[in-house]
N, C-alpha and C. Protein backbone atom coordinates (compact mmCIF):
# COMPACT_ATOMS: atom_id res chain seq x y z
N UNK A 1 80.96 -28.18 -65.37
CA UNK A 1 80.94 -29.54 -64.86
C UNK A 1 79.53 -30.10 -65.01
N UNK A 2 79.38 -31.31 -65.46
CA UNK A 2 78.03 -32.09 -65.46
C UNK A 2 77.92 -32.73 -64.67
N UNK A 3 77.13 -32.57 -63.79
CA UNK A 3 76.95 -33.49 -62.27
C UNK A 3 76.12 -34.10 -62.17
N UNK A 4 74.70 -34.06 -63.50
CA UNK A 4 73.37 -35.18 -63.44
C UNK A 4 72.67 -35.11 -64.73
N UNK A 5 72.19 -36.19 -65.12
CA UNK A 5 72.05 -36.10 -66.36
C UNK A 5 70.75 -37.11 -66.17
N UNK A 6 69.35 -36.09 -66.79
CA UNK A 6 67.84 -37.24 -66.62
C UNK A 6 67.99 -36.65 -68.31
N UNK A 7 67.09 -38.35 -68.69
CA UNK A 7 67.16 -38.06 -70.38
C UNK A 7 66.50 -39.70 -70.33
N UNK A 8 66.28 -39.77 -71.71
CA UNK A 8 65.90 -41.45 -72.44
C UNK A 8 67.07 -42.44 -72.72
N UNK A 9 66.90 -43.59 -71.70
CA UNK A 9 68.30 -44.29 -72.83
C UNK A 9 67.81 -44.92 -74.21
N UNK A 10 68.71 -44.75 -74.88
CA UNK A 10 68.77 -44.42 -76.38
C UNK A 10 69.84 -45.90 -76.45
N UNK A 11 70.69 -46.13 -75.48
CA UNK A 11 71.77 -47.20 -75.74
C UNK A 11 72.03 -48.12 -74.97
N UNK A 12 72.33 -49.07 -74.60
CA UNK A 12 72.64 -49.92 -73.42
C UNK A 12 74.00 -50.78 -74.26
N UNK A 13 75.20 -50.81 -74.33
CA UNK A 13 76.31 -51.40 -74.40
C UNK A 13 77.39 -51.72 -73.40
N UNK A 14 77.26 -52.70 -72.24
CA UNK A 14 78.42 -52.13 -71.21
C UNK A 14 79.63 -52.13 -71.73
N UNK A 15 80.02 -51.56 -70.59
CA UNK A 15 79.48 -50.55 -69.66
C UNK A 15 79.05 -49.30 -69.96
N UNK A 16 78.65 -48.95 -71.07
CA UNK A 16 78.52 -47.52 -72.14
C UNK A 16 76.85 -47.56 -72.01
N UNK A 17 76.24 -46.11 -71.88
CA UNK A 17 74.59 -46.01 -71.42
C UNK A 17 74.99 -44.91 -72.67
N UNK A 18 73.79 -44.68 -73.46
CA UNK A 18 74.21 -42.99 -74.12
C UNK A 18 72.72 -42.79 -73.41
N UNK A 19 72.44 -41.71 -73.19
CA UNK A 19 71.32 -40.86 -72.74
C UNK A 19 70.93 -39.70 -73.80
N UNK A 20 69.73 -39.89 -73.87
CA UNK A 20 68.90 -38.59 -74.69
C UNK A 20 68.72 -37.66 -73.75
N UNK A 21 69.51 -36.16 -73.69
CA UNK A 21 68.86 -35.12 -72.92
C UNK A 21 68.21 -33.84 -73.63
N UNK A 22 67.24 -33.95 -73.79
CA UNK A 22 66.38 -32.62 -74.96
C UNK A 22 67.13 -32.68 -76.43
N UNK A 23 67.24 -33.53 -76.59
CA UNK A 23 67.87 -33.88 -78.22
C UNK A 23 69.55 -34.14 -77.96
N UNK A 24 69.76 -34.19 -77.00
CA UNK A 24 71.48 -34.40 -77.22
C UNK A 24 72.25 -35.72 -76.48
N UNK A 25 72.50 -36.56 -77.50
CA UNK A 25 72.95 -38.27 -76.83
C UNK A 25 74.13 -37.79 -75.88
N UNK A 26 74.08 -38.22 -74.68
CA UNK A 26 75.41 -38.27 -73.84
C UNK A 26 75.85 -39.19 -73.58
N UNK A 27 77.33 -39.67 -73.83
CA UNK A 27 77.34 -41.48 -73.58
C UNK A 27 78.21 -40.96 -72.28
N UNK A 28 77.26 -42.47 -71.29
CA UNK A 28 78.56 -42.32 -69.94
C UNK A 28 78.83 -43.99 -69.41
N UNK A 29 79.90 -44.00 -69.39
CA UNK A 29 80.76 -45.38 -68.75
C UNK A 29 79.93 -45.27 -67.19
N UNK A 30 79.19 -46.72 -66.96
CA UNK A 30 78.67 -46.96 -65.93
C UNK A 30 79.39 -48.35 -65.25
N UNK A 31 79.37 -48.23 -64.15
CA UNK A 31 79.76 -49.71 -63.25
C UNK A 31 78.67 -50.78 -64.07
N UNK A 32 78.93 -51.91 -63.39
CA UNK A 32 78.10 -52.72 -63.51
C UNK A 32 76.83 -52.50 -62.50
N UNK A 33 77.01 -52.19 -61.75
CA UNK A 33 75.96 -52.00 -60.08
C UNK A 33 75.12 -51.39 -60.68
N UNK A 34 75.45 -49.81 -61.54
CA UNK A 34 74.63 -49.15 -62.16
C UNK A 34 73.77 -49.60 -63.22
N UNK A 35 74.48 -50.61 -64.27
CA UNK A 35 73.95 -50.71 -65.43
C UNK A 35 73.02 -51.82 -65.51
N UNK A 36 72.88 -52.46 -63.93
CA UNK A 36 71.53 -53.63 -64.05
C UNK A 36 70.43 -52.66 -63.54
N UNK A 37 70.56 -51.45 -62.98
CA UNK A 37 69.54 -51.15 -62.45
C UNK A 37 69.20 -49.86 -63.66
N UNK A 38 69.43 -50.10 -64.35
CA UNK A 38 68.85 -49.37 -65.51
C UNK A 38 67.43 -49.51 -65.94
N UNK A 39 66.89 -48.41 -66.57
CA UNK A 39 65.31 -49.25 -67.43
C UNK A 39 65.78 -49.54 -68.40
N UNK A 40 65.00 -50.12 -69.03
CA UNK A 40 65.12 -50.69 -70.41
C UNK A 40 65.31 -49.34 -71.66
N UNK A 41 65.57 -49.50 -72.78
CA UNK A 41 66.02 -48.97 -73.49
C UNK A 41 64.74 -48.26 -74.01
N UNK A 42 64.08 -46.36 -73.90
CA UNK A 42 63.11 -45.93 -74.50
C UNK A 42 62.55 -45.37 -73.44
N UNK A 43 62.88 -46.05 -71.84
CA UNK A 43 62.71 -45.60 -70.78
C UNK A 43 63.45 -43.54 -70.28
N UNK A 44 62.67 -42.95 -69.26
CA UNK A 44 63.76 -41.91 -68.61
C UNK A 44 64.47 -42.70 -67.30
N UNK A 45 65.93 -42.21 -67.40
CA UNK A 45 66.41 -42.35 -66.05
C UNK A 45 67.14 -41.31 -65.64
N UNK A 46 67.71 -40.98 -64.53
CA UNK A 46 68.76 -40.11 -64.29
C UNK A 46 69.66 -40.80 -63.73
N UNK A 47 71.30 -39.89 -64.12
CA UNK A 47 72.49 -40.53 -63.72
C UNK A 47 73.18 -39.26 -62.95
N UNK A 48 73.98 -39.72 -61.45
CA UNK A 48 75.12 -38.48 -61.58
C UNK A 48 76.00 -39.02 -61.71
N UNK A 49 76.63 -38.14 -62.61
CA UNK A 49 77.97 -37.75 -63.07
C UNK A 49 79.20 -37.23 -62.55
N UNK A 50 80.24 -37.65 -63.36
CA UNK A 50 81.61 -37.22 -62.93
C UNK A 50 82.54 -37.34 -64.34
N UNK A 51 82.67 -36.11 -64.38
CA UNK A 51 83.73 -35.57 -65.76
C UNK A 51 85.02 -35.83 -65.50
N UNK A 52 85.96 -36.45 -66.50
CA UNK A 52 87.47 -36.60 -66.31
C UNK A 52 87.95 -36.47 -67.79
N UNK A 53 88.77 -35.45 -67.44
CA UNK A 53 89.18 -34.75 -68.44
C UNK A 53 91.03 -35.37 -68.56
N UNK A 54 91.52 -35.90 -69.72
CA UNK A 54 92.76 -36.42 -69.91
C UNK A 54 93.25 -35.26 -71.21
N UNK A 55 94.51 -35.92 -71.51
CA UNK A 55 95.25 -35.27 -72.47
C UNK A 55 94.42 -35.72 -74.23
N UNK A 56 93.87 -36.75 -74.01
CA UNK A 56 93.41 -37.51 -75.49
C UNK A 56 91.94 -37.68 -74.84
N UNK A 57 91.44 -37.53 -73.82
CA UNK A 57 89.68 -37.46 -74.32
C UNK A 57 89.12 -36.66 -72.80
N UNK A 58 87.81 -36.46 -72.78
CA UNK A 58 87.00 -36.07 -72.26
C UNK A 58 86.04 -37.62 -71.80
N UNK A 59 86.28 -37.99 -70.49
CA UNK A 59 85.24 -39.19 -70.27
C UNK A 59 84.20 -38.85 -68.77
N UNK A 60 83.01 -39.50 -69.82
CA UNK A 60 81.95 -39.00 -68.11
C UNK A 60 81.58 -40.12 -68.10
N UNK A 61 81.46 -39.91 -66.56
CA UNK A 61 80.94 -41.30 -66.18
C UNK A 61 79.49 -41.47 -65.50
N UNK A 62 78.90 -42.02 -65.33
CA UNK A 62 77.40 -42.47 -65.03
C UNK A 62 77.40 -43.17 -63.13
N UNK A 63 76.64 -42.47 -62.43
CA UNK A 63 76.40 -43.39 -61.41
C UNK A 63 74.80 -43.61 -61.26
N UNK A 64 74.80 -44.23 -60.72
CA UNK A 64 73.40 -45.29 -60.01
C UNK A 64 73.17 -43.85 -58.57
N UNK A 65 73.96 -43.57 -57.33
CA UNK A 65 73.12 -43.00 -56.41
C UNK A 65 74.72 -41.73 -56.36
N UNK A 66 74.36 -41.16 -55.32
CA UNK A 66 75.59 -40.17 -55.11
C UNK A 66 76.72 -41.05 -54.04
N UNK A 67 76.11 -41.79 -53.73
CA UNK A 67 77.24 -42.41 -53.02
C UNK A 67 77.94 -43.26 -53.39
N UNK A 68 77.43 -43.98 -54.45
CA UNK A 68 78.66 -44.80 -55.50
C UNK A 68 79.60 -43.34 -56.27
N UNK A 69 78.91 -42.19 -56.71
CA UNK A 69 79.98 -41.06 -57.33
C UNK A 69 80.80 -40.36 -56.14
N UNK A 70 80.20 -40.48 -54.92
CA UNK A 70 81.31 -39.69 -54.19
C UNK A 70 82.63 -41.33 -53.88
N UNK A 71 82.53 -42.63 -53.85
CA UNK A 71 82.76 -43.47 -53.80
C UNK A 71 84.31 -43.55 -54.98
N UNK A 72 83.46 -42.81 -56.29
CA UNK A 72 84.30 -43.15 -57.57
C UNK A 72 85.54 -42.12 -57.30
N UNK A 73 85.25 -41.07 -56.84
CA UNK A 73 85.71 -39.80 -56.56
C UNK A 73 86.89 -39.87 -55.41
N UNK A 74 86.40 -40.70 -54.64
CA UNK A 74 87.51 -41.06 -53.46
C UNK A 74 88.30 -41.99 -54.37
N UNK A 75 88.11 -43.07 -54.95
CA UNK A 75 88.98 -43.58 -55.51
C UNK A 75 89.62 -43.02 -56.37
N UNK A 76 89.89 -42.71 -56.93
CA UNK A 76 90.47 -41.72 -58.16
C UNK A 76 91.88 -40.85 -57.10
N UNK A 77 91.62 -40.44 -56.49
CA UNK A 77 92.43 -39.77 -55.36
C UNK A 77 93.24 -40.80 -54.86
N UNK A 78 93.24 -42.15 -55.27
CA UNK A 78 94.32 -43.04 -54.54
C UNK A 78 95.22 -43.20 -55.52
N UNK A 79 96.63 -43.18 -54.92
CA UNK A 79 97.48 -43.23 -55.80
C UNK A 79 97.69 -44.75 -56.64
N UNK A 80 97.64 -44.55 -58.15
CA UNK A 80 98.01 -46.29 -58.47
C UNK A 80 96.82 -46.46 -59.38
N UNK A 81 95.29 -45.24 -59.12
CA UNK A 81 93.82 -45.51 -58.97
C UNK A 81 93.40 -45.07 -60.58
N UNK A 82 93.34 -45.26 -61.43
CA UNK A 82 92.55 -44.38 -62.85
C UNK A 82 91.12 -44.63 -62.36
N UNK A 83 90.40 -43.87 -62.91
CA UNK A 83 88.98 -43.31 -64.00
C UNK A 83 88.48 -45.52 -64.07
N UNK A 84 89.03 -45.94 -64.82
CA UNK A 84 88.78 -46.69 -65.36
C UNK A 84 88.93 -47.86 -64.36
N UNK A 85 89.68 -48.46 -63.58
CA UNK A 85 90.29 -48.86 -62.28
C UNK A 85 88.85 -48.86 -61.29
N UNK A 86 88.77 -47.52 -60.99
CA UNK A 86 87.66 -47.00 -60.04
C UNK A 86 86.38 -47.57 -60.69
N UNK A 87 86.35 -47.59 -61.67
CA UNK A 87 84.77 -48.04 -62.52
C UNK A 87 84.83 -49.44 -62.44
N UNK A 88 86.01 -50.31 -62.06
CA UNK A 88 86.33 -51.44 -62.29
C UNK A 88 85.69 -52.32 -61.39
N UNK A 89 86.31 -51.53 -60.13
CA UNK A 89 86.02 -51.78 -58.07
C UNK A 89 84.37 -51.66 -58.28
N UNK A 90 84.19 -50.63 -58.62
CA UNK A 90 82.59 -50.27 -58.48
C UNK A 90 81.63 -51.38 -58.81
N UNK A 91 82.50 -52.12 -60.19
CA UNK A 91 81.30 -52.91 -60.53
C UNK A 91 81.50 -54.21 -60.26
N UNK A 92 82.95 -54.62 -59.27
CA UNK A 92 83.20 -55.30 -58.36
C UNK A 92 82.14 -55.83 -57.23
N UNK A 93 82.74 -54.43 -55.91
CA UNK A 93 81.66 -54.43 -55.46
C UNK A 93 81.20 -53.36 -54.92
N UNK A 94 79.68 -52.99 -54.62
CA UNK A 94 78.58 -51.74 -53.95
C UNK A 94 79.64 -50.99 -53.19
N UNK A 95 79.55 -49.71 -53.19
CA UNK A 95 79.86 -48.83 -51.91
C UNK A 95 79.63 -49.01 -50.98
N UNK A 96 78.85 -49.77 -50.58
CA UNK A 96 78.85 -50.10 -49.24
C UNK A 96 79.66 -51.62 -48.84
N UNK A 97 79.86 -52.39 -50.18
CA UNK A 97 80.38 -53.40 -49.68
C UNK A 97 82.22 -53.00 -49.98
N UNK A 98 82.33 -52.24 -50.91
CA UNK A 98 83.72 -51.53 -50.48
C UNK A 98 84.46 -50.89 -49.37
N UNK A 99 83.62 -50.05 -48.66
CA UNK A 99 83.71 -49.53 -47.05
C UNK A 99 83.68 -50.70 -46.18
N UNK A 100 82.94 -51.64 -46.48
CA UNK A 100 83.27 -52.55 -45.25
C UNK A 100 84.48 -53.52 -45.46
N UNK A 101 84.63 -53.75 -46.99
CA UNK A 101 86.20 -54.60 -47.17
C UNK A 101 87.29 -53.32 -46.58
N UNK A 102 87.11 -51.77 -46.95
CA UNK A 102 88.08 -51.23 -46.41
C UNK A 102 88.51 -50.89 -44.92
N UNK A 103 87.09 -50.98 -44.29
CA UNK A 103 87.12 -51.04 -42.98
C UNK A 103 87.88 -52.37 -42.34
N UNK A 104 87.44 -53.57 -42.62
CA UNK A 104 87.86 -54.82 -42.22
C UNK A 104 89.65 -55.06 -42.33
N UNK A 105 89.92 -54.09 -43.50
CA UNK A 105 91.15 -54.49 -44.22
C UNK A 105 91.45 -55.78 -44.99
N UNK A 106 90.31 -55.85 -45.38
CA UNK A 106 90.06 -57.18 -46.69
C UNK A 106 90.49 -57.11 -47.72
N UNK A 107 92.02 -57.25 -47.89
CA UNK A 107 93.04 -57.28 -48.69
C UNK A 107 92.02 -57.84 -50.23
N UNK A 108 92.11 -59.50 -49.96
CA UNK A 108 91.44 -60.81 -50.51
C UNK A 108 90.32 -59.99 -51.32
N UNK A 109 89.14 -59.07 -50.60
CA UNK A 109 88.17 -59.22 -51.06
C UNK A 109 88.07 -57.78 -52.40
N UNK A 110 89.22 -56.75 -51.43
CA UNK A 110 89.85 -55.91 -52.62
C UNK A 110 90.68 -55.99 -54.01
N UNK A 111 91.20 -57.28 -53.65
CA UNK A 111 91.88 -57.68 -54.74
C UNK A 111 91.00 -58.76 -56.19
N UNK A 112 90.07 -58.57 -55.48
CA UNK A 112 88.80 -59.63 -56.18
C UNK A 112 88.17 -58.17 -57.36
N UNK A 113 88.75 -57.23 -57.33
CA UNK A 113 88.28 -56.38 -58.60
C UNK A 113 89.36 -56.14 -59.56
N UNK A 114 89.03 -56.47 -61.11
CA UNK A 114 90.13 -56.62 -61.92
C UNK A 114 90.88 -55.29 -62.14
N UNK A 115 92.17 -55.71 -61.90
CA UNK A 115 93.45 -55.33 -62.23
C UNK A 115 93.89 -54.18 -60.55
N UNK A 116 93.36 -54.92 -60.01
CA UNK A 116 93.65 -54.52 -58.63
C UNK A 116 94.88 -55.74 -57.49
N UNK A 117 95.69 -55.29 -57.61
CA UNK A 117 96.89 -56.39 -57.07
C UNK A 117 96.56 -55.66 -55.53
N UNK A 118 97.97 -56.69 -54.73
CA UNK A 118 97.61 -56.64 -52.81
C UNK A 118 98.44 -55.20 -53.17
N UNK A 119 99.57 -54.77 -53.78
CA UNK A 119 100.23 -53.05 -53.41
C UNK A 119 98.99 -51.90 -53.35
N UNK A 120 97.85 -52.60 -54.44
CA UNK A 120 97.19 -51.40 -54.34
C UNK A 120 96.22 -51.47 -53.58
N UNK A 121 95.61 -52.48 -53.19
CA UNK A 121 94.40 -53.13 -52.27
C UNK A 121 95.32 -51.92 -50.69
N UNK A 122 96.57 -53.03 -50.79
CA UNK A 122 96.91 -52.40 -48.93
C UNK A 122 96.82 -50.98 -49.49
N UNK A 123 97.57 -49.57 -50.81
CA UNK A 123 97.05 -48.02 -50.59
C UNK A 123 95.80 -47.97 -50.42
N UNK A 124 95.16 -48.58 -51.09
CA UNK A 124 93.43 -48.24 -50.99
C UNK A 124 93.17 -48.24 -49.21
N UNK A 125 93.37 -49.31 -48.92
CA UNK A 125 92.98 -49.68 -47.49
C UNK A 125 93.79 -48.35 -46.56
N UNK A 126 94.83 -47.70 -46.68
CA UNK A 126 95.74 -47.35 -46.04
C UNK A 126 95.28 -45.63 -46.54
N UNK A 127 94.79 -45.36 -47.69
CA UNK A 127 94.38 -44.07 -47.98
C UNK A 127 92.98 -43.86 -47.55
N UNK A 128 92.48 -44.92 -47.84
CA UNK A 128 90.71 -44.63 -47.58
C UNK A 128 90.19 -44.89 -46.21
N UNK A 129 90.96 -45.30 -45.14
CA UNK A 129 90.79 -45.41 -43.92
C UNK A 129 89.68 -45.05 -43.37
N UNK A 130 88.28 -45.05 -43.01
CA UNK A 130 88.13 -43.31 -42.61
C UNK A 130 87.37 -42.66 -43.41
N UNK A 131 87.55 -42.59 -44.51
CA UNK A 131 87.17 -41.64 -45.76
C UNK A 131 85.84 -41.40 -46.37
N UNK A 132 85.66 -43.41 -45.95
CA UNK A 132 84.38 -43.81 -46.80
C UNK A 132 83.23 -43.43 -45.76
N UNK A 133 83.39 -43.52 -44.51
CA UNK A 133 82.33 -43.36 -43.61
C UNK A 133 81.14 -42.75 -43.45
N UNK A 134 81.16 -41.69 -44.22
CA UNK A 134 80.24 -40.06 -44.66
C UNK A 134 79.49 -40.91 -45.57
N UNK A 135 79.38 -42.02 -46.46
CA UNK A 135 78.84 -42.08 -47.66
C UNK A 135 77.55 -43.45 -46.91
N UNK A 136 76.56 -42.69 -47.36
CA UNK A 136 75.22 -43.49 -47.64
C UNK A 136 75.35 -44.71 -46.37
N UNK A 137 74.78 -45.83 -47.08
CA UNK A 137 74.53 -47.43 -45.90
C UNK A 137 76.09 -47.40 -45.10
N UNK A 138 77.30 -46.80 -45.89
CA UNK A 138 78.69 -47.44 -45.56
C UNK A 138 78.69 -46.71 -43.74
N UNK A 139 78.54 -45.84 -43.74
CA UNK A 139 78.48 -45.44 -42.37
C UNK A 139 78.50 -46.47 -41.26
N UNK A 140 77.48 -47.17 -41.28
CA UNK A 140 77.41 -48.03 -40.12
C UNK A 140 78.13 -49.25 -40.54
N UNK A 141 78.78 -49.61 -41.19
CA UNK A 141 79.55 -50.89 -41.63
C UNK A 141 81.06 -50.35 -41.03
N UNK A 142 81.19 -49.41 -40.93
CA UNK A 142 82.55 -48.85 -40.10
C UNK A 142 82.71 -49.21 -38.59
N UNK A 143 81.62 -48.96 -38.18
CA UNK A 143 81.46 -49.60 -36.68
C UNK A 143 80.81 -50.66 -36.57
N UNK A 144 79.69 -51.27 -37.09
CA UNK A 144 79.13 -52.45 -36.91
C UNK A 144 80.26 -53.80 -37.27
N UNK A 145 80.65 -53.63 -38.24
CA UNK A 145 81.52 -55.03 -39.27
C UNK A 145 82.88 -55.07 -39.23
N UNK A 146 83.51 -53.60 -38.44
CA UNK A 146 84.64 -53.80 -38.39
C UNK A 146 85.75 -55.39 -37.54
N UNK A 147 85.23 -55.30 -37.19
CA UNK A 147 85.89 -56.48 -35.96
C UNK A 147 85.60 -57.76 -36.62
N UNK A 148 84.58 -58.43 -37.55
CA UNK A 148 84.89 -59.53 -38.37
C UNK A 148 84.46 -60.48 -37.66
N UNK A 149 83.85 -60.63 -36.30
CA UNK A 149 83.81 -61.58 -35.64
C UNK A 149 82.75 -62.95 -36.37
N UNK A 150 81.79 -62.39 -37.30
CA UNK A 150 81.21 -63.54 -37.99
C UNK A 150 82.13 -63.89 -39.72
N UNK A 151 82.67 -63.84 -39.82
CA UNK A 151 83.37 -63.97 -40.86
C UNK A 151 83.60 -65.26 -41.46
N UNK A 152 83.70 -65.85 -40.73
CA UNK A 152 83.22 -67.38 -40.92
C UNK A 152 81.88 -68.26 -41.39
N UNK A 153 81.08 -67.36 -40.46
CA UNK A 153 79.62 -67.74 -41.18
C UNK A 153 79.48 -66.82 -42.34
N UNK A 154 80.08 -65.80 -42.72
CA UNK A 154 79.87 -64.65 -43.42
C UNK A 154 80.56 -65.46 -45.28
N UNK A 155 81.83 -66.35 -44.43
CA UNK A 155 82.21 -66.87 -46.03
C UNK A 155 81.63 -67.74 -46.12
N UNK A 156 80.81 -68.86 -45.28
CA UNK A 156 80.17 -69.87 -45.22
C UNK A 156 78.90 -69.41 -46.27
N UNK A 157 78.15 -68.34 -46.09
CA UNK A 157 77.34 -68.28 -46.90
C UNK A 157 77.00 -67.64 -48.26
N UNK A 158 78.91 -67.40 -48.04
CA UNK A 158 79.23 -66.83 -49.28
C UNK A 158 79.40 -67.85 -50.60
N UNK A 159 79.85 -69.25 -50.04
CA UNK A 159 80.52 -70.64 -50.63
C UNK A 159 78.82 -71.10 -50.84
N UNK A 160 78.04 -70.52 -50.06
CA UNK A 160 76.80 -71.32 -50.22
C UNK A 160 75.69 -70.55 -51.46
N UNK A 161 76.63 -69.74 -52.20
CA UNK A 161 76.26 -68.51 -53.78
C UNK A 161 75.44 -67.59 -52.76
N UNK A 162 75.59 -67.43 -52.36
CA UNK A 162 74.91 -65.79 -51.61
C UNK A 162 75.76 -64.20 -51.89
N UNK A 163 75.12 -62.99 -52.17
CA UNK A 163 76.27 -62.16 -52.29
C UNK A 163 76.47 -61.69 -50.98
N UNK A 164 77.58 -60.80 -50.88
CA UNK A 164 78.38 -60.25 -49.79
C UNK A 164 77.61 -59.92 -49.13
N UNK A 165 76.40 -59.01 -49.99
CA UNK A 165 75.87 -57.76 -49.09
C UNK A 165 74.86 -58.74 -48.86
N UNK A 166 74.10 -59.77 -49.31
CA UNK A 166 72.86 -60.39 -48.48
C UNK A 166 73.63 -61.58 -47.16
N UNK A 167 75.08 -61.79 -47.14
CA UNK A 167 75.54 -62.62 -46.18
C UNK A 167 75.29 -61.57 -45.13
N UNK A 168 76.67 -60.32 -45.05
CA UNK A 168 76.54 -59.76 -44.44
C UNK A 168 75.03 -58.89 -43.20
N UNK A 169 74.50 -58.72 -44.24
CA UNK A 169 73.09 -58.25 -43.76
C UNK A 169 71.88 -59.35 -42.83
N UNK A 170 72.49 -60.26 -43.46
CA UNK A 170 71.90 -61.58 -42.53
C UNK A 170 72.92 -61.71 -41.47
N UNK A 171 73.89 -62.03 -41.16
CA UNK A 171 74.34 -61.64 -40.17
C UNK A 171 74.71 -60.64 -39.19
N UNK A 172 74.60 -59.68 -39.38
CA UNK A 172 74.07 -58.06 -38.70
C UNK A 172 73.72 -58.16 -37.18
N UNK A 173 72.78 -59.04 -36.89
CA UNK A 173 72.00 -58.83 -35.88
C UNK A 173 72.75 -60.12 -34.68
N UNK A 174 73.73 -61.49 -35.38
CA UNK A 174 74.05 -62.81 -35.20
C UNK A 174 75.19 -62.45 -34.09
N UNK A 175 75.23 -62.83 -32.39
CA UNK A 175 75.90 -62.65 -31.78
C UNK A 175 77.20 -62.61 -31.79
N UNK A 176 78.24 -62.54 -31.72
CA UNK A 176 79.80 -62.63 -31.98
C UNK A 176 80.17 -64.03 -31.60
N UNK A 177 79.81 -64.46 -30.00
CA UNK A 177 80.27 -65.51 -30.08
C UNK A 177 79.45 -66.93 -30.55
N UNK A 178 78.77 -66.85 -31.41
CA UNK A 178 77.64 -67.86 -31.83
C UNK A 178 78.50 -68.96 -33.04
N UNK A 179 78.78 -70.28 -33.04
CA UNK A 179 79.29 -71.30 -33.38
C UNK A 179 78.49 -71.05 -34.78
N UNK A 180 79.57 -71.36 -36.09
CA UNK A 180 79.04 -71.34 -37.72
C UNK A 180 78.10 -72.18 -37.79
N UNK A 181 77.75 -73.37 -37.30
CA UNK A 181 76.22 -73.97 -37.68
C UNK A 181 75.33 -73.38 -37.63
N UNK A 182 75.30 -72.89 -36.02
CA UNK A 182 74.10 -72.52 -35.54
C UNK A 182 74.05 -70.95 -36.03
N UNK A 183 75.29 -70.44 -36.53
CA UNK A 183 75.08 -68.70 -37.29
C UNK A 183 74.48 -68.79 -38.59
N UNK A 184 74.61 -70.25 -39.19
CA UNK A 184 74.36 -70.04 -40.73
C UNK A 184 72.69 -70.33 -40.32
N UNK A 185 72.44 -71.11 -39.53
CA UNK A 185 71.21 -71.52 -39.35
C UNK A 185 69.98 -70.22 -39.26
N UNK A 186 70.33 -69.27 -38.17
CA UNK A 186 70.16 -67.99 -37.87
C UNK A 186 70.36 -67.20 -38.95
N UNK A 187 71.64 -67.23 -39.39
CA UNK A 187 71.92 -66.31 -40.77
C UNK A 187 70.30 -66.45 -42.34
N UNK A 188 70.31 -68.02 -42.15
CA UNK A 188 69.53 -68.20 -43.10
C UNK A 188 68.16 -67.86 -42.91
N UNK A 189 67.32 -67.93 -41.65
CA UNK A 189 66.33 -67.64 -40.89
C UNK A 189 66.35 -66.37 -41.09
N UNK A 190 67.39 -65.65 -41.00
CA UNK A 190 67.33 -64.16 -41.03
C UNK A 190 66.68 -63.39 -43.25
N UNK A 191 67.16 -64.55 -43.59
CA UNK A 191 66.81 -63.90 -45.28
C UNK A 191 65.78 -64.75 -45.66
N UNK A 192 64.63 -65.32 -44.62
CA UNK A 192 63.35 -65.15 -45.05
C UNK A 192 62.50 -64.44 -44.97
């Protein structure tokens, strides 16, 4: 099994990285999450890995931290879920912003990764219950974000081009019962 791979990238095609390791190109299918935080091409980086072995190929895949691969790994285990599916969500959205759509039961925001319909959003939600909690930032988004109570200011500053994870994180600290003006106001105060 190949579980990490430091080498030169040699390639940048998404989602395809090939890596130089002591003379030997390894190409691995990366999320998107992963493949902006790449160096530039000539650079070293390291990736971990996850091997999936089919009837017609051998495919490895590339992560950014261990908690997007233990992330890919839980998905794959859902029924409905491919290799390819899982790489899909990932570059959707962060592991951590996946645990908190699965925590919330954010059908909407699961179904916002391609070729992911509501049958498989509700298994995902209904298998991964729970699951994701152990992994990296997602931990505290299980108990902090579950209950949704800013969600309003949370899409408010989502409509206002902000991503998930900088709404969310600005609201973190924003009381439950605090009125959307005065949360976005606070919210915004909070990401200077």
């Amino acid at each position: 099994m190949i579980g990490r791979l430091r080498g030169i990238v040699l390639e940048k095609n998404p989602p395809v990285v090939v890596l130089d390791v002591h003379g030997v190109g390894y190409e691995a299918q990366v999320s998107m999450q992963t493949f902006y935080t790449l160096p530039a091409v000539g650079e070293e980086t390291a990736l971990y890995t996850q091997l999936v072995v089919r009837d017609d190929a051998h495919l490895l895949f590339g992560f950014g931290s261990r908690e997007e691969r233990e992330t890919f790994r839980a998905l794959v285990k859902v029924s409905g879920i491919g290799a390819k599916s899982a790489l899909g969500i990932l570059s959707t959205l962060a592991s951590d912003e996946l645990a908190a759509a699965i925590a919330a039961e954010d059908i909407k925001r699961l179904t916002a990764a391609p070729g992911i319909g509501k049958k498989t959003a509700e298994r995902m939600v209904l298998e991964l219950r729970g699951k994701l909690a152990g992994s990296g930032n997602a931990a505290g988004l299980f108990t902090a974000e579950t209950a949704g109570s800013n969600e309003d200011i949370i899409n408010t500053l989502l409509a206002l081009g902000y991503t998930d994870k900088e709404a969310r994180t600005a609201c973190k600290n924003i009381p439950a019962d605090t009125d959307i003006s005065e949360g976005v106001r606070l919210a915004l105060k909070n990401m200077l």
